[in-house]
Protein backbone atom coordinates (compact mmCIF):
# COMPACT_ATOMS: atom_id res chain seq x y z
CA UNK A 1 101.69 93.68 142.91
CA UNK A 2 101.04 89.94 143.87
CA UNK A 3 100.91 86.95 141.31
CA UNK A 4 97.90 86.44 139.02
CA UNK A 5 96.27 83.75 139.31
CA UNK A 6 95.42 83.01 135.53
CA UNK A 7 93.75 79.48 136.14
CA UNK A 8 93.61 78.09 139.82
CA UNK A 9 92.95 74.28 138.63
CA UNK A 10 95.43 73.05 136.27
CA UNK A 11 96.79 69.36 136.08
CA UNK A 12 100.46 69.45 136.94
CA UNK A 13 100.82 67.33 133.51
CA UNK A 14 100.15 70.95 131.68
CA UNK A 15 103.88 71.33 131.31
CA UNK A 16 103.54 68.55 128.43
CA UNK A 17 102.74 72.29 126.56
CA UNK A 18 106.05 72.76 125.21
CA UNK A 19 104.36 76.43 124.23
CA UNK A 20 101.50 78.19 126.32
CA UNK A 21 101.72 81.48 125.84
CA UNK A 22 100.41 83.96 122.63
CA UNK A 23 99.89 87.54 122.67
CA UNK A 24 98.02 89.11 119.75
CA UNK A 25 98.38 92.38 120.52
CA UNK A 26 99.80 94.10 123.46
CA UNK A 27 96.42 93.66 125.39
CA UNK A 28 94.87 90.60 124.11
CA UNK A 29 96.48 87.52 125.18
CA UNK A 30 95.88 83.42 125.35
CA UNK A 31 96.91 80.64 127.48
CA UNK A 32 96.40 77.25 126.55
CA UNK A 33 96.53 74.52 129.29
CA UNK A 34 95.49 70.98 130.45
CA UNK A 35 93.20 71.11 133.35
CA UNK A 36 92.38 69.06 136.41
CA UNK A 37 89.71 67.28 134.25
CA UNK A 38 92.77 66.48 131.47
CA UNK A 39 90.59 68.70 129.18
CA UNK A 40 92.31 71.50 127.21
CA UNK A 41 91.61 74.75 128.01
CA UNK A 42 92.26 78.10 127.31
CA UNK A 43 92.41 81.09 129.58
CA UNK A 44 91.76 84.88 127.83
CA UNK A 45 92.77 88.18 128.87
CA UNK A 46 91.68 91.71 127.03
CA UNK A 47 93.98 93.98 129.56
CA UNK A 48 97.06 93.13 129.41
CA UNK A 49 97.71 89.93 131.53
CA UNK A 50 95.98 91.62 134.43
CA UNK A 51 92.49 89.58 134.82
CA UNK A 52 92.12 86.34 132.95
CA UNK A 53 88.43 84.86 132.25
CA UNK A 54 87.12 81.81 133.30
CA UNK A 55 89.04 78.52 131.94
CA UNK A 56 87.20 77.69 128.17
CA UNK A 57 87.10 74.00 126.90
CA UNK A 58 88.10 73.59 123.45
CA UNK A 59 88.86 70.21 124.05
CA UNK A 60 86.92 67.59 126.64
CA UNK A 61 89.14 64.20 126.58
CA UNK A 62 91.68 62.97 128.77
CA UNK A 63 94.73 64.95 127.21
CA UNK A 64 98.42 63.83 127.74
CA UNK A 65 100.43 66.73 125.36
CA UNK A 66 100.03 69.79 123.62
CA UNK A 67 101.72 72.42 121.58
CA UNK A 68 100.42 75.72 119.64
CA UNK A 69 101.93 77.32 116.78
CA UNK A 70 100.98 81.55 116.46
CA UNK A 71 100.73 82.44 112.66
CA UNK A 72 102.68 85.20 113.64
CA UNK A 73 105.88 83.42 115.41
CA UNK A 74 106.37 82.93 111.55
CA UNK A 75 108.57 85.65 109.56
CA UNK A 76 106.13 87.48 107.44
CA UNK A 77 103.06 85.86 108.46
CA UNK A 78 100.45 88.32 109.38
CA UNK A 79 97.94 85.57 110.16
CA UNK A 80 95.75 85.10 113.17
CA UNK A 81 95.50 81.54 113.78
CA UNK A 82 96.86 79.69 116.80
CA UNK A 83 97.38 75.98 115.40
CA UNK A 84 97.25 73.51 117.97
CA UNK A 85 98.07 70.09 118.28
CA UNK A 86 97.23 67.49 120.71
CA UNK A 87 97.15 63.97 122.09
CA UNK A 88 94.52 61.84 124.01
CA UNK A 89 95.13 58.66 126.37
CA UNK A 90 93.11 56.42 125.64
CA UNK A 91 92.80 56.85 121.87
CA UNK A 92 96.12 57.39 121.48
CA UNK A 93 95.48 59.98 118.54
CA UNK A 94 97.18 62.95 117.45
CA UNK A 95 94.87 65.67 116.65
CA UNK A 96 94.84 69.37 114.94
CA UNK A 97 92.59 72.06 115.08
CA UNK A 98 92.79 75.83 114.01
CA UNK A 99 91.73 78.55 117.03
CA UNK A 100 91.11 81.77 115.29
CA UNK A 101 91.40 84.41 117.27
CA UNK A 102 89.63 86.99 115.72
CA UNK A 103 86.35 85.47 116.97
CA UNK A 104 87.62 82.80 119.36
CA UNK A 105 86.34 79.62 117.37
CA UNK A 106 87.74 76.56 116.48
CA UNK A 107 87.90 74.63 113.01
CA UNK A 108 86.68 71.10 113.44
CA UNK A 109 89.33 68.41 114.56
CA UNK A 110 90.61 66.12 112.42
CA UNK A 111 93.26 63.04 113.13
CA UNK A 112 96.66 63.39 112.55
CA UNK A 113 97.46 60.27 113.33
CA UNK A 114 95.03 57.53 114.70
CA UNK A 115 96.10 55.28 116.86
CA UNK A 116 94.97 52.72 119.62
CA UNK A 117 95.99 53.14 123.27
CA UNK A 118 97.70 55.08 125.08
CA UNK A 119 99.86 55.20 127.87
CA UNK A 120 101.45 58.31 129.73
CA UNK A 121 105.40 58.28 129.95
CA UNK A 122 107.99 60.71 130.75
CA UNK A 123 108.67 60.70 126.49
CA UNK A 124 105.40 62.24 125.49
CA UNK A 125 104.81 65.50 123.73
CA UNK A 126 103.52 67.24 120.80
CA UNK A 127 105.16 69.78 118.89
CA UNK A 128 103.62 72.25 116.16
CA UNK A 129 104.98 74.90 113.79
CA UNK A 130 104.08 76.65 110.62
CA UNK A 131 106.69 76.91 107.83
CA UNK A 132 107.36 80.37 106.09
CA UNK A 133 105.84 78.65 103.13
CA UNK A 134 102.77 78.04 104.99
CA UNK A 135 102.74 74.32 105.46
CA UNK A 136 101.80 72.98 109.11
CA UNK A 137 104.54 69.96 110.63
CA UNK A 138 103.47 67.91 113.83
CA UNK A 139 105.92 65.90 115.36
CA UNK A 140 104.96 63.60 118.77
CA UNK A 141 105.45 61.03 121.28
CA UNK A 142 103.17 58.72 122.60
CA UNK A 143 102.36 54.85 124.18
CA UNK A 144 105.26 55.49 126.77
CA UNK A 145 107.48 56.54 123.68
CA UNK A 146 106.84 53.58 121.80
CA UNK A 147 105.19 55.59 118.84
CA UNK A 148 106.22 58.71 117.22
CA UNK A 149 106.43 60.10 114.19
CA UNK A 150 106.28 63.44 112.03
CA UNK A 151 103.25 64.43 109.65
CA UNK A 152 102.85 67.39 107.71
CA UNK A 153 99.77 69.04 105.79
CA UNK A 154 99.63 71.19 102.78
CA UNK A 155 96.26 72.09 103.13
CA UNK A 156 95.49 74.48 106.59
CA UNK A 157 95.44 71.33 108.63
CA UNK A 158 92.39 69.82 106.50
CA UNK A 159 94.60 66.45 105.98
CA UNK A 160 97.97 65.05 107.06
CA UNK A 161 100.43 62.76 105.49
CA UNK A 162 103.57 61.05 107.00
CA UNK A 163 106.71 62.24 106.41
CA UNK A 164 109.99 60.52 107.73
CA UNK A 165 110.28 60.33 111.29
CA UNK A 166 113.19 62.15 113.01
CA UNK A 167 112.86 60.68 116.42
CA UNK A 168 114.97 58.05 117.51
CA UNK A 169 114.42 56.99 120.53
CA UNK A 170 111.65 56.46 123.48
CA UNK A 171 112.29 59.17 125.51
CA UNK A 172 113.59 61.63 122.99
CA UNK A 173 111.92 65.32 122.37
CA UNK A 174 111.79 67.93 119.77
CA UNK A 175 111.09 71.62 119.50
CA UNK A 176 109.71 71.99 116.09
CA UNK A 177 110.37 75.64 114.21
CA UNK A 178 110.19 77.04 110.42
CA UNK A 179 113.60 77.01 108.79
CA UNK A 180 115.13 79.54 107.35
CA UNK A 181 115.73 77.88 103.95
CA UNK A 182 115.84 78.02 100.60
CA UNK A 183 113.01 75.97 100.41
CA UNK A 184 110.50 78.00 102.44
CA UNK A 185 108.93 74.85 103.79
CA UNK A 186 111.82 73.07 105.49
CA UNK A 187 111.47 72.89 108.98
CA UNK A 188 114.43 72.96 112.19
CA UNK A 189 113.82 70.66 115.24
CA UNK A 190 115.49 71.35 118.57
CA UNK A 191 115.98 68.02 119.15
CA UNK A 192 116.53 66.46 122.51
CA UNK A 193 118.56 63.21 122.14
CA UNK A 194 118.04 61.30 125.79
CA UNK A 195 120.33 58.02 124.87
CA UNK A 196 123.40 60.10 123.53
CA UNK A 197 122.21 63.21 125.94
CA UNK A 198 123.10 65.62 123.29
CA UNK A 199 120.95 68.76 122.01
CA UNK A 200 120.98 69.00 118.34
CA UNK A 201 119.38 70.91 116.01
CA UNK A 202 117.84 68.88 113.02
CA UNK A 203 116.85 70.62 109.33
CA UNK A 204 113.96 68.21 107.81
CA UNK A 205 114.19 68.68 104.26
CA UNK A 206 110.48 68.87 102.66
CA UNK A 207 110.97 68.44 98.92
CA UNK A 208 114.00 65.46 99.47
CA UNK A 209 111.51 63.93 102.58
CA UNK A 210 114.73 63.75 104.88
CA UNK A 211 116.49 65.00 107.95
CA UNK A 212 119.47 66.01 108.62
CA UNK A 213 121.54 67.20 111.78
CA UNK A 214 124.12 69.40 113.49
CA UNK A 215 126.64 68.97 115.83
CA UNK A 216 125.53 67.98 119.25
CA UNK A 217 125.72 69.86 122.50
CA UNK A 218 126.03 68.10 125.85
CA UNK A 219 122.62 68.29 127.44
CA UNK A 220 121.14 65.75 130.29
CA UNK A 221 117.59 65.85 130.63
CA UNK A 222 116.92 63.52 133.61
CA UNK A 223 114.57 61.06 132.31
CA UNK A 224 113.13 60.56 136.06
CA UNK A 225 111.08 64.04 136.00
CA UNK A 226 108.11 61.98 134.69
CA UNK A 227 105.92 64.90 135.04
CA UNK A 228 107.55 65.79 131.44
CA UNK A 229 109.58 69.16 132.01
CA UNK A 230 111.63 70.84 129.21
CA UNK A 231 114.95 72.13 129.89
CA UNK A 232 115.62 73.87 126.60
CA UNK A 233 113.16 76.39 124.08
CA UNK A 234 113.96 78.37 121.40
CA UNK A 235 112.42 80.99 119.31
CA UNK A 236 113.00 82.59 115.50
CA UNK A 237 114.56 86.32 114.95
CA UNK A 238 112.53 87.58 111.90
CA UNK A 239 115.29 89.78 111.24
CA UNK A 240 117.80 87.20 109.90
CA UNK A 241 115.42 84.13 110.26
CA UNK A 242 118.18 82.67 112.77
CA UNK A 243 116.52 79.95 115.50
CA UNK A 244 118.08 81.45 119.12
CA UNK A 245 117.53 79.35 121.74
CA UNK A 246 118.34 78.52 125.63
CA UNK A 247 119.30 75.05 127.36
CA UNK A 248 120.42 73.66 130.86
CA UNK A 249 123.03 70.93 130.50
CA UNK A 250 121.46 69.11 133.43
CA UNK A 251 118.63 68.90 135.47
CA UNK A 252 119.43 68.68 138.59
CA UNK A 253 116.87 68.63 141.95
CA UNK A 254 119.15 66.64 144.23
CA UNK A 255 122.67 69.35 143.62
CA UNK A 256 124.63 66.04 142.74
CA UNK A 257 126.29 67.70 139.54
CA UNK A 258 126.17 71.05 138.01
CA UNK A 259 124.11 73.26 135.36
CA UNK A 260 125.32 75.12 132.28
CA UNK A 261 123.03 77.57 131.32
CA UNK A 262 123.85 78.16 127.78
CA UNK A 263 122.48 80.45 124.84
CA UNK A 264 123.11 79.49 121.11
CA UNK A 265 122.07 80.89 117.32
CA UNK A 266 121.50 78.96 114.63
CA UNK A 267 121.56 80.14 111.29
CA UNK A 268 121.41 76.85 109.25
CA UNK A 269 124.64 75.83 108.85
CA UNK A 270 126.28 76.92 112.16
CA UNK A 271 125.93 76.42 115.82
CA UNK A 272 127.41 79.51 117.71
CA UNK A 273 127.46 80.31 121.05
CA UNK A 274 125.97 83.92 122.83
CA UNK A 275 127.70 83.89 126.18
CA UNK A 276 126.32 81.99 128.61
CA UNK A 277 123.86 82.97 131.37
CA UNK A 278 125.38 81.15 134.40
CA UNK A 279 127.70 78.06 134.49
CA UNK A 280 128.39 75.60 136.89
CA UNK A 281 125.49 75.89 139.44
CA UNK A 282 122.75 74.01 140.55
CA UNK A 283 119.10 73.99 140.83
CA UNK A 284 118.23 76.16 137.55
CA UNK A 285 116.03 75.05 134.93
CA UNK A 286 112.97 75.75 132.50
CA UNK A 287 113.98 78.43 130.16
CA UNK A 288 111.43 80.02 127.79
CA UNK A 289 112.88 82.57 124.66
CA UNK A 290 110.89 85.28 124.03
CA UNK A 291 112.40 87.85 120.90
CA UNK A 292 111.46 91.35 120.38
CA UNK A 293 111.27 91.34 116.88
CA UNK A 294 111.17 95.26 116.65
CA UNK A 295 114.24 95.28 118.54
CA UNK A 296 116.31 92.62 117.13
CA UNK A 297 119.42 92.71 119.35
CA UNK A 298 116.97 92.14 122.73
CA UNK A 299 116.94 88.66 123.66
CA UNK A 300 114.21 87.77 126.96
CA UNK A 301 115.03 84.45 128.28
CA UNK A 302 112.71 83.51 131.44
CA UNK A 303 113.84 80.87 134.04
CA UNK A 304 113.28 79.56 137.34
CA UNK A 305 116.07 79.78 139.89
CA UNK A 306 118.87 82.31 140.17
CA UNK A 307 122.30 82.38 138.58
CA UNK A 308 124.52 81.90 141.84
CA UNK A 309 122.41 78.20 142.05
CA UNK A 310 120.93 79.47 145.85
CA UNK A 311 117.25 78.23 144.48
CA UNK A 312 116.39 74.40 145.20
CA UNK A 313 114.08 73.20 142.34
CA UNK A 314 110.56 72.01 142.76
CA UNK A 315 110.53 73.44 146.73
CA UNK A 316 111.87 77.17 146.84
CA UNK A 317 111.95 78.48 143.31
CA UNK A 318 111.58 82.16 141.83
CA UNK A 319 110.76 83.27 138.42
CA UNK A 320 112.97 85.46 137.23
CA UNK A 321 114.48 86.32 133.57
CA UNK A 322 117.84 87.45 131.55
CA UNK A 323 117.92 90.41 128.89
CA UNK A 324 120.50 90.78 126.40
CA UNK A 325 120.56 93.98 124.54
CA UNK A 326 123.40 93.00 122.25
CA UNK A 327 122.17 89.43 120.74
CA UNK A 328 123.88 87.35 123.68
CA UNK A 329 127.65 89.19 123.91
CA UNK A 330 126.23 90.19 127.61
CA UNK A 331 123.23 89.83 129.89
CA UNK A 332 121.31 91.29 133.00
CA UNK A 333 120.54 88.55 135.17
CA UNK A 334 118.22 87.27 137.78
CA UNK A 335 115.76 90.08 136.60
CA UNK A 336 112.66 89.36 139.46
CA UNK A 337 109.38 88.35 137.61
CA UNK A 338 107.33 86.23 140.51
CA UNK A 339 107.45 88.56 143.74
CA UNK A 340 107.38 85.17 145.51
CA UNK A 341 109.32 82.26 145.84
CA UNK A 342 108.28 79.00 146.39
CA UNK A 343 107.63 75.53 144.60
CA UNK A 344 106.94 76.73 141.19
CA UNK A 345 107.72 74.49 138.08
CA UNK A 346 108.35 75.47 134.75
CA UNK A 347 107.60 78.63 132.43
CA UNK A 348 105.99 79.56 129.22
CA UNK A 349 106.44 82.47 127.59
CA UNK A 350 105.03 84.02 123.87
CA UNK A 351 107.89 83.54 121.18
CA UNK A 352 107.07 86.66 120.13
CA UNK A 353 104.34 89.58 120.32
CA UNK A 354 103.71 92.81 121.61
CA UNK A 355 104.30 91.35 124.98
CA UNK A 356 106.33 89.74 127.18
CA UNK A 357 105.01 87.71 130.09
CA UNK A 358 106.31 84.55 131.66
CA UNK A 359 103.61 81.81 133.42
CA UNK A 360 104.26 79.34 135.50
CA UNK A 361 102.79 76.36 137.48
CA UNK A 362 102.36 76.13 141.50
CA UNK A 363 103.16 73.15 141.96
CA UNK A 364 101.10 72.80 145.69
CA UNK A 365 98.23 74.91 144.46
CA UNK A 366 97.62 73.26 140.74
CA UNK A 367 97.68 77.06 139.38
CA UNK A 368 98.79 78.77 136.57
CA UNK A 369 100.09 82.17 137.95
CA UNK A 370 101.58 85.39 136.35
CA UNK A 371 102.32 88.97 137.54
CA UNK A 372 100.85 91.50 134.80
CA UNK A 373 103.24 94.46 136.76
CA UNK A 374 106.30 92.49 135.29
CA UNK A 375 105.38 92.23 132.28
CA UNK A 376 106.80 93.93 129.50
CA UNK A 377 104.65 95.68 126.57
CA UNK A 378 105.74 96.56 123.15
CA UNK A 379 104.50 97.83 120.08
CA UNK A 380 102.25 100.33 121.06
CA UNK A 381 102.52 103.46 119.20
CA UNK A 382 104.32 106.55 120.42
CA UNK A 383 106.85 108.82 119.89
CA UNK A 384 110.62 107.82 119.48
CA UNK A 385 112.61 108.76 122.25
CA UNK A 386 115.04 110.53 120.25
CA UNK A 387 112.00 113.10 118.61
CA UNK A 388 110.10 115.91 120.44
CA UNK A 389 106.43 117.99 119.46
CA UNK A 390 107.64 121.38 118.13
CA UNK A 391 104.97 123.95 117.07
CA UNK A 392 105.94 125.41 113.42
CA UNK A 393 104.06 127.69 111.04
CA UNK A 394 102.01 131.05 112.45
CA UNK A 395 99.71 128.63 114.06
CA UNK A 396 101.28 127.71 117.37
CA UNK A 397 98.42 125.24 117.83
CA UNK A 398 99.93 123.10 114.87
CA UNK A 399 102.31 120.38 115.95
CA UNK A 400 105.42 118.75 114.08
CA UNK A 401 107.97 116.17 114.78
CA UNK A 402 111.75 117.30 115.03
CA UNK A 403 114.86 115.80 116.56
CA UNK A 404 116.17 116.30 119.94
């Protein structure tokens, strides 16, 4: 089957969404976008990823950044709230609000930070996530990367207070996650480092109010792609609470150097690395981490481009993914998710869910596209492949379960 289009007029600025994507159950989906009007929007489907309805305005403003945190990317959270953060040129605030999507309303916003200005840069983003403790963390970018800073709430979003800022530098980015702690409200940060051009992972600590960091990776994410692309993501495995997670070494449109594409775990204390999904090629980037949490050792990592670095990013790209079945020790490649190629940017997909779909953005067209036949659904239920219906008893009309 052909792409779906899931919304046809989307500003090319929606990849400052450093998540898109959420799936509440295997049918009922989200995705969250900045449109041609810089409003943010959301796009909702009820079958599976296979129509989408008509863009929704949640917020009408001239929007540089987003990001979304599910209740449910959060080990044991059963919740139903997307929490979604968000900043505005012009005002140069940072803003929350609470989506529930039982009912598909919104709490009323409220400031995170206010500020005064704003000006667009390649540096600005917005990152969300919910600890396991249930406090929200917001860390962002804005004025050209002049401002940043991390807040935090107690209180379901209702008010924000500062906590100490992690970032660094101007153009530096961070991936925000709940940390699998002691303290069930410490946070890790996937933290892009654009002066050193390292990837670390930093633990903030909330009762001691500080950060700290691991060792770094080498990781070069060409500050000249203003239009504000991510070249690493990351999600949590509920089963151990350990942050996996996907990078490129380099982006790299004109072939002048070469791409790692690496996979690492993080469990707290320890950077390891899952074998890597191609090294030393070209014109691969945006990877997106999606975890089937009911089968732990299945790792989903989306990307555009293939593995033998034949692609050429931005003009003739496909979207394709990699599945491990054995938590990174090997990996089926180049798995075809777009049945075209052509100048596609970027990908999004859930961090977790009953489903696994990857969007994208056409870069030409200004669409968000899909293709619902490539998708992957889980959690439905049904038998176990390893049990068979038996009829027992005198009644051969009366069913039980037995082994194979």
């Amino acid at each position: 089957m052909a792409e779906v289009v899931v919304e046809a007029a989307m500003l090319n600025g929606n990849a400052r969404g450093m998540n898109s994507v959420v799936f509440v159950t295997a049918e009922v989906g989200y995705v969250f976008g900045i449109n041609g009007d810089s409003d943010l929007d959301y796009m909702k489907t009820t079958n599976g990823g296979l129509t989408w309805s008509a863009a929704v305005d949640v917020f009408t403003g001239s929007v540089d950044s987003f990001g979304l945190w599910y209740d449910q990317w959060t080990p044991g959270d059963t919740g139903r709230i997307i929490h979604i953060a968000f900043t505005e040129n012009g005002t140069d605030d940072v803003s929350y609000f609470a989506f529930n999507t039982t009912n598909d309303t919104k709490t009323t916003i409220v400031d995170v930070f206010a500020g005064a200005t704003a000006t667009l840069g390649r540096g600005v983003f917005t990152s969300i996530t919910k600890t396991r403790g249930g406090y929200l963390y917001v860390a962002y970018v804005i004025l050209s990367g002049t401002t940043s800073g991390l807040y935090r709430s107690t209180d379901n979003g209702a008010t924000w207070g500062v906590r100490t800022n992690p970032i660094e530098a101007a153009l530096d980015q961070c991936m925000l996650f709940p940390a699998n702690a002691a303290d069930a409200n410490d946070i890790w940060m996937l933290y892009d480092d654009d002066s050193a051009a390292e990837l670390t992972v930093k633990t903030h600590d909330d009762s001691a109010n500080t950060n700290s960091e691991s060792s770094a990776l080498s990781f070069n994410n060409n500050a000249t792609d203003l239009v504000g692309q991510y070249g690493f993501a990351g999600s949590i495995r509920h089963s151990d609470g350990n942050l996996i997670f996907a990078y490129m070494s380099t982006y790299d449109a004109a072939g002048g150097s070469t791409t790692n594409f690496n996979v690492y775990r993080w469990d707290g204390t320890t950077l390891t690395a899952l074998t890597a999904i191609a090294s030393a090629v070209d014109h691969i980037y945006y990877p997106g981490v999606y975890l089937n949490q009911d089968q732990p050792d299945w790792i989903y990592v989306a990307y555009l481009g293939v593995s033998a670095g034949t692609s050429t990013l931005t003009t003739s790209m496909p979207v394709v993914y990699a599945l491990s079945k054995d938590r990174g020790v090997s990996w089926t490649k180049d798995i075809a998710y777009s049945t075209s190629t052509t100048d596609y940017r970027q990908c999004w997909v859930p961090l977790n869910g009953e489903r696994f779909m990857v969007v994208w953005t056409d870069i030409s067209a200004l669409s968000l596209n899909t293709n619902q036949d490539n998708s992957k659904e889980f959690g439905f239920a049904g038998m176990n492949n390893y049990k068979r219906a038996k009829a027992t008893g005198q009644n051969p009309g009366i069913l039980s379960m037995g082994s194979i």
